[in-house]
C-alpha atoms as a PDB file:
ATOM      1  CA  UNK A   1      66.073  68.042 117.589  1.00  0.00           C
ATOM      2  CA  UNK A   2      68.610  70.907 117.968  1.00  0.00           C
ATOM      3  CA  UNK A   3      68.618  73.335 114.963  1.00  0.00           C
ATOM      4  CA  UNK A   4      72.245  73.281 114.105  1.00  0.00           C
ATOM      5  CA  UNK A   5      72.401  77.332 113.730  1.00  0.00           C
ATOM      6  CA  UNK A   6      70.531  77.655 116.985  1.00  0.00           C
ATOM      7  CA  UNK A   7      73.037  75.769 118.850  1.00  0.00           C
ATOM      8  CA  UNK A   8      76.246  77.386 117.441  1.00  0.00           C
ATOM      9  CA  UNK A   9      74.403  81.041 117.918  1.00  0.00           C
ATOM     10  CA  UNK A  10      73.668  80.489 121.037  1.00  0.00           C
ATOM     11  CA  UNK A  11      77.110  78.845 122.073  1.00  0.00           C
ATOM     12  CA  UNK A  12      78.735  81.728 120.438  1.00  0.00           C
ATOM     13  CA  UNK A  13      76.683  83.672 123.134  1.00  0.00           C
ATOM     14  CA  UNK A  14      77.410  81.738 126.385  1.00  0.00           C
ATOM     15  CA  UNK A  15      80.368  80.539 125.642  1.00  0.00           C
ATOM     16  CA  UNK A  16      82.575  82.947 122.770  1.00  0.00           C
ATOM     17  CA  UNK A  17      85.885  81.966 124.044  1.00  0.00           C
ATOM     18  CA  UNK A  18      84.606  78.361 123.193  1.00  0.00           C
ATOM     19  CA  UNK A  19      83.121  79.084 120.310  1.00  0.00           C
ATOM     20  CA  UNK A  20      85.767  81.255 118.113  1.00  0.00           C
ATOM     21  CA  UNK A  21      88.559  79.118 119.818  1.00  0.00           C
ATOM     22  CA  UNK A  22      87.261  76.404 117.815  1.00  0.00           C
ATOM     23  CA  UNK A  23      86.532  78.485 115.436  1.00  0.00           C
ATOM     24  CA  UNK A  24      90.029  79.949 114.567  1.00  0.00           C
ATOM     25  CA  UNK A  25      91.628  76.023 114.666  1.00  0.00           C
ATOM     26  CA  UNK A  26      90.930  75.935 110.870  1.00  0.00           C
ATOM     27  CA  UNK A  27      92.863  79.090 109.819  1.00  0.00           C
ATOM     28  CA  UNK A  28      96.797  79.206 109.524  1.00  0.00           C
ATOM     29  CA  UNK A  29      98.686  80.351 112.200  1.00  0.00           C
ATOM     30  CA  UNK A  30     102.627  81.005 112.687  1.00  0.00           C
ATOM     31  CA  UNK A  31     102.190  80.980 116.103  1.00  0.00           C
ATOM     32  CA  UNK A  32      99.163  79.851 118.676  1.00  0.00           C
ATOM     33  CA  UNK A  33      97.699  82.047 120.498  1.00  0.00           C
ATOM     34  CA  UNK A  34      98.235  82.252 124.264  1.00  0.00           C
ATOM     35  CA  UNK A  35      94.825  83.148 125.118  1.00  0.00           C
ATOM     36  CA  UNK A  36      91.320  83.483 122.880  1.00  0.00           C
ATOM     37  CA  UNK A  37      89.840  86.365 124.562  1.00  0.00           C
ATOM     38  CA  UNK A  38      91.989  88.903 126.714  1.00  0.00           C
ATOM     39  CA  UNK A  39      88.933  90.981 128.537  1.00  0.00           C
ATOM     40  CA  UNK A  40      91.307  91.913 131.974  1.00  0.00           C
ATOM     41  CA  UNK A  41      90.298  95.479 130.469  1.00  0.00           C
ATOM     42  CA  UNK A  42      86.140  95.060 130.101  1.00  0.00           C
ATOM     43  CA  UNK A  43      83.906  96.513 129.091  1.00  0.00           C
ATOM     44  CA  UNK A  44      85.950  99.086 126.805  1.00  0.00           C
ATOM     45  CA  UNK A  45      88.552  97.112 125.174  1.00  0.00           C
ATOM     46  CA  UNK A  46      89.042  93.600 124.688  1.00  0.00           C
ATOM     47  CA  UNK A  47      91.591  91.455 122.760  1.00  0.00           C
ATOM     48  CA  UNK A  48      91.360  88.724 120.972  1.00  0.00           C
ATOM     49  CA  UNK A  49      93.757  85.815 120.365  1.00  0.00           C
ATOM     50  CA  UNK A  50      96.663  87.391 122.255  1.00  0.00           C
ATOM     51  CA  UNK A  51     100.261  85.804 121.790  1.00  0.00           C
ATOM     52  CA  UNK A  52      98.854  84.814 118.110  1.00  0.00           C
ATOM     53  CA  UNK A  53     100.895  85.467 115.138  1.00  0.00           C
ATOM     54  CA  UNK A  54      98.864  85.413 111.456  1.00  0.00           C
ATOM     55  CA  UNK A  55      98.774  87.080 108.093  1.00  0.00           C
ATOM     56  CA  UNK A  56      95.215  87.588 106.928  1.00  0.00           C
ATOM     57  CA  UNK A  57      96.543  87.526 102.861  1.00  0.00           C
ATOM     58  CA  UNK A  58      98.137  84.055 103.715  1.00  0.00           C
ATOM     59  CA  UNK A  59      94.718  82.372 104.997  1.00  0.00           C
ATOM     60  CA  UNK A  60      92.812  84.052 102.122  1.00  0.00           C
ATOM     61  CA  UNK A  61      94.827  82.790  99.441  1.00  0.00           C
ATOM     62  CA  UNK A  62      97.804  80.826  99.901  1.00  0.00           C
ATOM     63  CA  UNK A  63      96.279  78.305 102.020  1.00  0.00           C
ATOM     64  CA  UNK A  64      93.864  77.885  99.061  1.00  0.00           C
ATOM     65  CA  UNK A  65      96.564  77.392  96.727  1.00  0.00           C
ATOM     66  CA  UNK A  66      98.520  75.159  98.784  1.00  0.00           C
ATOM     67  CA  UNK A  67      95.367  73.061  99.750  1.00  0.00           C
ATOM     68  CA  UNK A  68      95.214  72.158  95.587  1.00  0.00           C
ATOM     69  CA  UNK A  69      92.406  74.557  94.808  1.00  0.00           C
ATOM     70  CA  UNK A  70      94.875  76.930  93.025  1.00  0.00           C
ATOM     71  CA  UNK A  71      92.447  76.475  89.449  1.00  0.00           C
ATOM     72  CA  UNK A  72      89.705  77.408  91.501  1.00  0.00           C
ATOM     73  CA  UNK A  73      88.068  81.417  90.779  1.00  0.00           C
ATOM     74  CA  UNK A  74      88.825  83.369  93.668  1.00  0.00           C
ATOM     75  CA  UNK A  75      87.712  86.214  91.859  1.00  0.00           C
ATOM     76  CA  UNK A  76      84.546  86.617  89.114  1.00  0.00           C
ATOM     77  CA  UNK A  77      84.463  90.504  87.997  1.00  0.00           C
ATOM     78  CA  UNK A  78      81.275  91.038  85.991  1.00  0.00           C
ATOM     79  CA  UNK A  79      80.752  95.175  85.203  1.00  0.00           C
ATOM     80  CA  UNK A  80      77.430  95.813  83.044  1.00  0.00           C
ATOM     81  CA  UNK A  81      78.808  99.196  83.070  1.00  0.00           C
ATOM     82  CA  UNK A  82      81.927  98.067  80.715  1.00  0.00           C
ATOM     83  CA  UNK A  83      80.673  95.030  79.705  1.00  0.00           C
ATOM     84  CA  UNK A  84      83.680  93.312  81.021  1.00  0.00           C
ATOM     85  CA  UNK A  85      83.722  89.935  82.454  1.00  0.00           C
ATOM     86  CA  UNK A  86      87.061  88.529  83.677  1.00  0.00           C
ATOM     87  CA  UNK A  87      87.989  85.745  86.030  1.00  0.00           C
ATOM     88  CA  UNK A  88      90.761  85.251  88.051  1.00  0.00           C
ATOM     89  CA  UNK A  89      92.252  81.497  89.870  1.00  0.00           C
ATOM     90  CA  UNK A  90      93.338  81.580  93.264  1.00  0.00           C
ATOM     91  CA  UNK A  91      97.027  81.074  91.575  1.00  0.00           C
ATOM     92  CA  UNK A  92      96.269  84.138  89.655  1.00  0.00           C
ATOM     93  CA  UNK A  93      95.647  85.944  92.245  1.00  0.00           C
ATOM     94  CA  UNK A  94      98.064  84.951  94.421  1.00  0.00           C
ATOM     95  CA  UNK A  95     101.326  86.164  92.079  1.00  0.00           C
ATOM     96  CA  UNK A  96      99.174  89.387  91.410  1.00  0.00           C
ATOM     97  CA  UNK A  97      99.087  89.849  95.158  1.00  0.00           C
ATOM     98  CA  UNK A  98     102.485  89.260  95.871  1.00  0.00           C
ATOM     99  CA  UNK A  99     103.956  91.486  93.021  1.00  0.00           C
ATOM    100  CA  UNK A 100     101.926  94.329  94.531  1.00  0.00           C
ATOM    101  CA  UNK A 101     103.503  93.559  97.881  1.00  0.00           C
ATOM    102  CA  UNK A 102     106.759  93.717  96.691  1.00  0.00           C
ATOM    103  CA  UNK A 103     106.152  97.063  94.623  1.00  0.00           C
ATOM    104  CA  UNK A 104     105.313  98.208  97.709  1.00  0.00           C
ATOM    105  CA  UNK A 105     108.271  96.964  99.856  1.00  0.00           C
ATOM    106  CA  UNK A 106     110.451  98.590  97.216  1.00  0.00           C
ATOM    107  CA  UNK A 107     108.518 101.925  98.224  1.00  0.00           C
ATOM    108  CA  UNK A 108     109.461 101.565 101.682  1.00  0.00           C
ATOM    109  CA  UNK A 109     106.094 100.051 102.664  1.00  0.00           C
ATOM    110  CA  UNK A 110     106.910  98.417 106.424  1.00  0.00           C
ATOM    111  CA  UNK A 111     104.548  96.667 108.593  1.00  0.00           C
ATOM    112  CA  UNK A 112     102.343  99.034 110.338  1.00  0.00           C
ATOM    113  CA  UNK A 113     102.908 101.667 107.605  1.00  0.00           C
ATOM    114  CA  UNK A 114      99.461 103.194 106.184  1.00  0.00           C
ATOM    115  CA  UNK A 115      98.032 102.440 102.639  1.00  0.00           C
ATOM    116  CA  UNK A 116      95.321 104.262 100.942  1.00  0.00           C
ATOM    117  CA  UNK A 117      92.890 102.829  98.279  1.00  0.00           C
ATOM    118  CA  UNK A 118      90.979 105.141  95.913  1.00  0.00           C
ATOM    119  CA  UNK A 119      89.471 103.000  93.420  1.00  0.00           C
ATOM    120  CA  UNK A 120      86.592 101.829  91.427  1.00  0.00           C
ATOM    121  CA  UNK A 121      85.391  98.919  91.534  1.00  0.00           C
ATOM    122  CA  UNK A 122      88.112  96.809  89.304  1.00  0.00           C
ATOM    123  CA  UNK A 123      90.016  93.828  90.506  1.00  0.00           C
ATOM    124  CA  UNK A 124      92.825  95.510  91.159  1.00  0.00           C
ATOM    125  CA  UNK A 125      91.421  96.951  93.933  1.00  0.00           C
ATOM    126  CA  UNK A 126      91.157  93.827  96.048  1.00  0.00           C
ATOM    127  CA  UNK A 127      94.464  92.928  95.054  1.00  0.00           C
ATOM    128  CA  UNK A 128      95.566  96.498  96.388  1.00  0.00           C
ATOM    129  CA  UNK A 129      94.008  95.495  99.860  1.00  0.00           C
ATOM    130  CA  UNK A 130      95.222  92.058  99.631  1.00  0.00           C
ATOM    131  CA  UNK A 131      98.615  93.051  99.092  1.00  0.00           C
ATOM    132  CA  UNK A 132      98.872  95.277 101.885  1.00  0.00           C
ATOM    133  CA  UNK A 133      97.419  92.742 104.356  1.00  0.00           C
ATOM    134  CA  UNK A 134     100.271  90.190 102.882  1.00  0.00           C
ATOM    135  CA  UNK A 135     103.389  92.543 104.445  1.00  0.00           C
ATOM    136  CA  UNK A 136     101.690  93.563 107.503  1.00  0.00           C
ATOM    137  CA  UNK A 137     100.689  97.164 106.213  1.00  0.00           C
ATOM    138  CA  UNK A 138      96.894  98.846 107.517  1.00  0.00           C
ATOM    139  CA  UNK A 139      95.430  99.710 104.799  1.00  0.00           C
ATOM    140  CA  UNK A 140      92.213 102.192 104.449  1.00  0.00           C
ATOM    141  CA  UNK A 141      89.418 102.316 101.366  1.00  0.00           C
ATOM    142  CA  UNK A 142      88.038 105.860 100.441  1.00  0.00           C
ATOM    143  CA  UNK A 143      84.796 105.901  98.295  1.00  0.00           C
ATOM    144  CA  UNK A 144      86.031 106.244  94.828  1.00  0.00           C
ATOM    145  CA  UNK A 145      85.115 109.681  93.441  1.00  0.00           C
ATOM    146  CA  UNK A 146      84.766 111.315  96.789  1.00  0.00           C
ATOM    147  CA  UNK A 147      85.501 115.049  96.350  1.00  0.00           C
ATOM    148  CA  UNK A 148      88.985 116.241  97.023  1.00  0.00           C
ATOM    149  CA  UNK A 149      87.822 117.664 100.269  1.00  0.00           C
ATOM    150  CA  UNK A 150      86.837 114.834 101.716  1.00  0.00           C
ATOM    151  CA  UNK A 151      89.832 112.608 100.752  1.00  0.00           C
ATOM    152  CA  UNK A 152      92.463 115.051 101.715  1.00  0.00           C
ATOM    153  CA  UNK A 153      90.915 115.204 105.154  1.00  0.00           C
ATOM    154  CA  UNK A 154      91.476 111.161 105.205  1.00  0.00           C
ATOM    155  CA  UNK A 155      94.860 111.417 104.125  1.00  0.00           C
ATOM    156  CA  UNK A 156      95.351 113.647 106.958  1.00  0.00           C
ATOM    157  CA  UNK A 157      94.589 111.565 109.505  1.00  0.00           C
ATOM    158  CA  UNK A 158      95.409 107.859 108.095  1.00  0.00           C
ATOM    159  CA  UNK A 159      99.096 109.528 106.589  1.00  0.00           C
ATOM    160  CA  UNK A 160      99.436 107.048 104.317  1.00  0.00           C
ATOM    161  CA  UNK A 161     102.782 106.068 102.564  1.00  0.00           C
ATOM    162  CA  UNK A 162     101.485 105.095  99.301  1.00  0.00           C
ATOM    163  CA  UNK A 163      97.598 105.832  97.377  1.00  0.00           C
ATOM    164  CA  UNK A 164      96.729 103.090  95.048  1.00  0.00           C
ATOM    165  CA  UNK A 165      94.471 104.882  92.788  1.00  0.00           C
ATOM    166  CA  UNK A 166      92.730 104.786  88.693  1.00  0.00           C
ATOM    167  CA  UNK A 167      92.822 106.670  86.197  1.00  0.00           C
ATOM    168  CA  UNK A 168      89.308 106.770  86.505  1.00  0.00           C
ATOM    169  CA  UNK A 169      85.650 105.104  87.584  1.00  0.00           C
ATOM    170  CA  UNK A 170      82.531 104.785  85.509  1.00  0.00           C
ATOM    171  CA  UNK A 171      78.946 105.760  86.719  1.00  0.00           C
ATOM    172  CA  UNK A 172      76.145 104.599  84.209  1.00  0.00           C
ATOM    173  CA  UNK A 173      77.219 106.480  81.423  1.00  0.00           C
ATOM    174  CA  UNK A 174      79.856 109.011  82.797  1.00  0.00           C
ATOM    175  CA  UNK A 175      83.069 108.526  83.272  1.00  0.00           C
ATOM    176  CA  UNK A 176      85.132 110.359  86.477  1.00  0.00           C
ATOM    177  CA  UNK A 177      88.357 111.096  85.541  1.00  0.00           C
ATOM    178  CA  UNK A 178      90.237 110.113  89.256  1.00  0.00           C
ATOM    179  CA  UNK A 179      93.497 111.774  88.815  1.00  0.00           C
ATOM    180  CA  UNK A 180      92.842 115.118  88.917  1.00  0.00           C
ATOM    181  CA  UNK A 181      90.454 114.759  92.197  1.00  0.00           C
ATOM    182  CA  UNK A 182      93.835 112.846  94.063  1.00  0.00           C
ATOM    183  CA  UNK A 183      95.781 115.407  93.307  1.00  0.00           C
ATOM    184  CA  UNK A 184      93.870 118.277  94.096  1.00  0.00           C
ATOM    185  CA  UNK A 185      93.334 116.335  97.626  1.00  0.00           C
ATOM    186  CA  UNK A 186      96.846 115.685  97.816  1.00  0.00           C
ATOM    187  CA  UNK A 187      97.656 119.396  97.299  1.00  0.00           C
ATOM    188  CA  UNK A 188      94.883 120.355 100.346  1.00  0.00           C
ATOM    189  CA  UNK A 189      96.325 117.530 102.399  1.00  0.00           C
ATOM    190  CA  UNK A 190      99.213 118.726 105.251  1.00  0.00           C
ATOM    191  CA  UNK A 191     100.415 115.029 105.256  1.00  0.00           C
ATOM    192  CA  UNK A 192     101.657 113.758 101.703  1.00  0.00           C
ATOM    193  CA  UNK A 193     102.248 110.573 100.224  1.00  0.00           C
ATOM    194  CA  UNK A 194     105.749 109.378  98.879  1.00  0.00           C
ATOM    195  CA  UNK A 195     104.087 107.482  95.852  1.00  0.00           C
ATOM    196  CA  UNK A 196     101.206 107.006  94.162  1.00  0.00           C
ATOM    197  CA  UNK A 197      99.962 103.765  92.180  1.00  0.00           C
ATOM    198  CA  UNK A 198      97.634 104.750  89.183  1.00  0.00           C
ATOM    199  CA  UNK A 199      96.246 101.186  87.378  1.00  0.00           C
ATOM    200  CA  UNK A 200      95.593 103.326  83.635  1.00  0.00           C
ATOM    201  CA  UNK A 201      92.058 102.106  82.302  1.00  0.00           C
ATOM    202  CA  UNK A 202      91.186 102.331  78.637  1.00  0.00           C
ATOM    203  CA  UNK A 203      88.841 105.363  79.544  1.00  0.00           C
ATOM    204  CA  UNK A 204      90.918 107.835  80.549  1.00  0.00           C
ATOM    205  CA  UNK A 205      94.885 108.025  80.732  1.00  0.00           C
ATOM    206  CA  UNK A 206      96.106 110.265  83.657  1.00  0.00           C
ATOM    207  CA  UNK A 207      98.576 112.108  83.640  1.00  0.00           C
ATOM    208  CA  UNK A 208     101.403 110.845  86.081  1.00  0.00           C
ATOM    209  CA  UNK A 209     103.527 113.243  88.395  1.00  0.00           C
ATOM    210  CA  UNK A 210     107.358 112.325  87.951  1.00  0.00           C
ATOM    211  CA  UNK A 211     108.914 111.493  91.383  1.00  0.00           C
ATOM    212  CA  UNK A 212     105.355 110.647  92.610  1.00  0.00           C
ATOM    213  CA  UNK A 213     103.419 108.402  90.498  1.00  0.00           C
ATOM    214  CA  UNK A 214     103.693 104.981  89.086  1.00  0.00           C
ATOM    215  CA  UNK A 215     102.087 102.819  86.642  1.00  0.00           C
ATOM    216  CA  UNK A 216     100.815 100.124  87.788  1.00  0.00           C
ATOM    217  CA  UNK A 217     101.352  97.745  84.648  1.00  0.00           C
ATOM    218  CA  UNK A 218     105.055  98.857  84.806  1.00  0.00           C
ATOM    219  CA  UNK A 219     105.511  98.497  88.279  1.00  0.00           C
ATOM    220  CA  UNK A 220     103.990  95.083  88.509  1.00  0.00           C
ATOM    221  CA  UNK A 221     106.215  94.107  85.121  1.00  0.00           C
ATOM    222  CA  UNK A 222     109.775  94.507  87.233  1.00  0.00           C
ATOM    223  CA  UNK A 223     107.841  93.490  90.857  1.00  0.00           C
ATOM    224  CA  UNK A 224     109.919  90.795  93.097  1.00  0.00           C
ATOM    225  CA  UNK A 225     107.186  89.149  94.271  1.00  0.00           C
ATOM    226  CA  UNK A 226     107.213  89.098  98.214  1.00  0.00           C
ATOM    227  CA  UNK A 227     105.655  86.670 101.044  1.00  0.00           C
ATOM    228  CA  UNK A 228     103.615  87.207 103.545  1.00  0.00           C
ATOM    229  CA  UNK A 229     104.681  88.944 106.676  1.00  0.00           C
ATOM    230  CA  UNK A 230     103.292  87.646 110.410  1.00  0.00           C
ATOM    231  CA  UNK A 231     101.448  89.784 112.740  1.00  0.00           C
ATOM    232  CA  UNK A 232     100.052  90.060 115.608  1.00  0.00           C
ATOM    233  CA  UNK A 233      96.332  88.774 115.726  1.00  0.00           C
ATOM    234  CA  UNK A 234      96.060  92.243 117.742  1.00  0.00           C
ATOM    235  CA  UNK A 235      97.627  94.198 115.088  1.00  0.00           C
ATOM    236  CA  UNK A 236      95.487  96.756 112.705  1.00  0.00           C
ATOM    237  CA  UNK A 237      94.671  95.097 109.966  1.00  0.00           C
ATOM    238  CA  UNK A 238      92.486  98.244 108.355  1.00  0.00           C
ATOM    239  CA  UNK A 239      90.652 101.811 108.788  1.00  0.00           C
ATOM    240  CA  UNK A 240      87.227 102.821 107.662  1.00  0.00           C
ATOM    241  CA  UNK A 241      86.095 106.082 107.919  1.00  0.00           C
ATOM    242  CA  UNK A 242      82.485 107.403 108.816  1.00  0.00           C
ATOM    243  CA  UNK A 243      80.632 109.541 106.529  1.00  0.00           C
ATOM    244  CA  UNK A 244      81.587 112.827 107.905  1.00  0.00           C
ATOM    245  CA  UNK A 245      78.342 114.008 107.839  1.00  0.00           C
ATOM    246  CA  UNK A 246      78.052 115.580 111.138  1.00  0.00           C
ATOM    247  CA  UNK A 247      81.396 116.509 111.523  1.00  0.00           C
ATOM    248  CA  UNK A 248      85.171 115.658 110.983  1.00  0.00           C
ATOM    249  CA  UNK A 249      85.208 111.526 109.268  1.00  0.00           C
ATOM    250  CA  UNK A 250      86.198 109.275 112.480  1.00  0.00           C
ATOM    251  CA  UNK A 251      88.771 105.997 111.623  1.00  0.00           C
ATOM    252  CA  UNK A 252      86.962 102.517 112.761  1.00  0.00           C
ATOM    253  CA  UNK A 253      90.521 100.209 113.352  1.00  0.00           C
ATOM    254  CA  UNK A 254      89.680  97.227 112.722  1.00  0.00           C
ATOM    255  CA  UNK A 255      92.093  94.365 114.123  1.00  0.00           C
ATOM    256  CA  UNK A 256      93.549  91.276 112.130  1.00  0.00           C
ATOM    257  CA  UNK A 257      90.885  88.541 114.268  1.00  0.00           C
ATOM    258  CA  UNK A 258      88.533  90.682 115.571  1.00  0.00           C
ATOM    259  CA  UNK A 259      87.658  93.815 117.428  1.00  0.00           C
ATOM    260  CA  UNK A 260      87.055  97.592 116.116  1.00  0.00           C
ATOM    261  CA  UNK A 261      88.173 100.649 118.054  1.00  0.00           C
ATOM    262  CA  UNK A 262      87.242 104.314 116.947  1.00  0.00           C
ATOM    263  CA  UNK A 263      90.258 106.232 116.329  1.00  0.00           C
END
């Protein structure tokens, strides 16, 4: 008898057009795509799903939601660091989501514009990604409590509109105050964001630069929560950096379906 991973491993082998075209049939899409796998340009770039249109946000959540499993956790945050465990529905998260969206539609966030994400480990970190995926926005995550250095030379080259960032992270014992680090990066960077989103933990409270900053409690408070946006299944859906370590960080852009093309 047929091990059942054996046989879907090695279909996904012979036959991948087969395979993830079957595959895809149980996400949400606005539009069907016109093709699975565009490879006219093998063996250096490939596309997949051409013709599709999707949001990534809308099949993580709001499917979930809509499908009656809006009581279920999406989200379990357990820290041993803080001793902080908090839980969050998929109903939750969805209205956190979209409030972030629209905070940053009111900051001029478009589709295709860049977010950056400087954060510890907190919820609101996911929601920062999730929210950008929801209005079509790439979005990039920077190790939180790289040196300013190393994050300036990322805002550089991802130019993002807005940072989502905290007041600070927590390592064992020691706390990293963030602030100062993304400012000092955003003073060596040529490119500069219009805004900054600073979530204020109990730790530390940053200070905020007027023009610049925002809170995020007090954004979120007077949010208009906003829907998600469709995109192309081709479109950039994020950027991750290398290390740097043997010379200038490169950007990995990773699509909405699939796909990842060094930058």
């Amino acid at each position: 008898m047929t091990n059942p991973y054996q046989k879907a491993y090695e279909q996904s082998i012979n036959d991948p057009e087969g395979f993830w075209g079957e595959a895809a049939q149980s996400c949400h899409w606005y539009k069907k795509w016109d093709k699975v796998l565009d490879d006219s340009r093998k063996p250096y770039f490939y596309r997949w799903f051409p013709g599709g249109m999707v949001n990534t946000c809308y099949n993580a959540i709001d499917v979930h939601v809509e499908n009656g499993r809006g009581d279920q956790d999406a989200i379990i945050y357990d820290s041993p660091v803080t001793n902080t465990i908090k839980k969050i529905t998929y109903s939750e998260l969805k209205d956190l989501v979209a409030k972030l969206a629209g905070v940053y539609a009111s900051l001029g966030v478009q589709k295709g514009d860049r977010i950056l994400i400087y954060m510890p480990m907190i919820p609101e970190a996911v929601v920062a990604m999730l929210a950008s995926a929801r209005i079509g926005a790439v979005y990039s995550v920077v190790f939180g409590g790289f040196a300013p250095n190393e994050l300036a030379t990322r805002i550089n080259d991802a130019k993002p509109k807005v940072i989502v960032s905290a007041s600070c992270g927590i390592e064992t014992q020691r706390v990293i105050p963030y602030k100062p680090l993304l400012d000092s990066a955003i003073d060596m960077a040529k490119s500069k964001p219009d805004h900054c989103i600073i979530v204020q933990r109990p730790m530390v409270t940053a200070d905020l630069v007027a023009g610049r900053d925002l809170d995020w409690n007090e954004a979120m408070s007077k949010a208009t929560p906003h829907d998600c946006v469709p995109v192309a299944a081709t479109d950039p859906l994020y950027i991750l950096y290398t290390s740097g370590t043997t010379g200038v960080p490169k950007g990995a852009l990773s699509g909405i379906t699939a796909g990842t093309w060094l930058l």
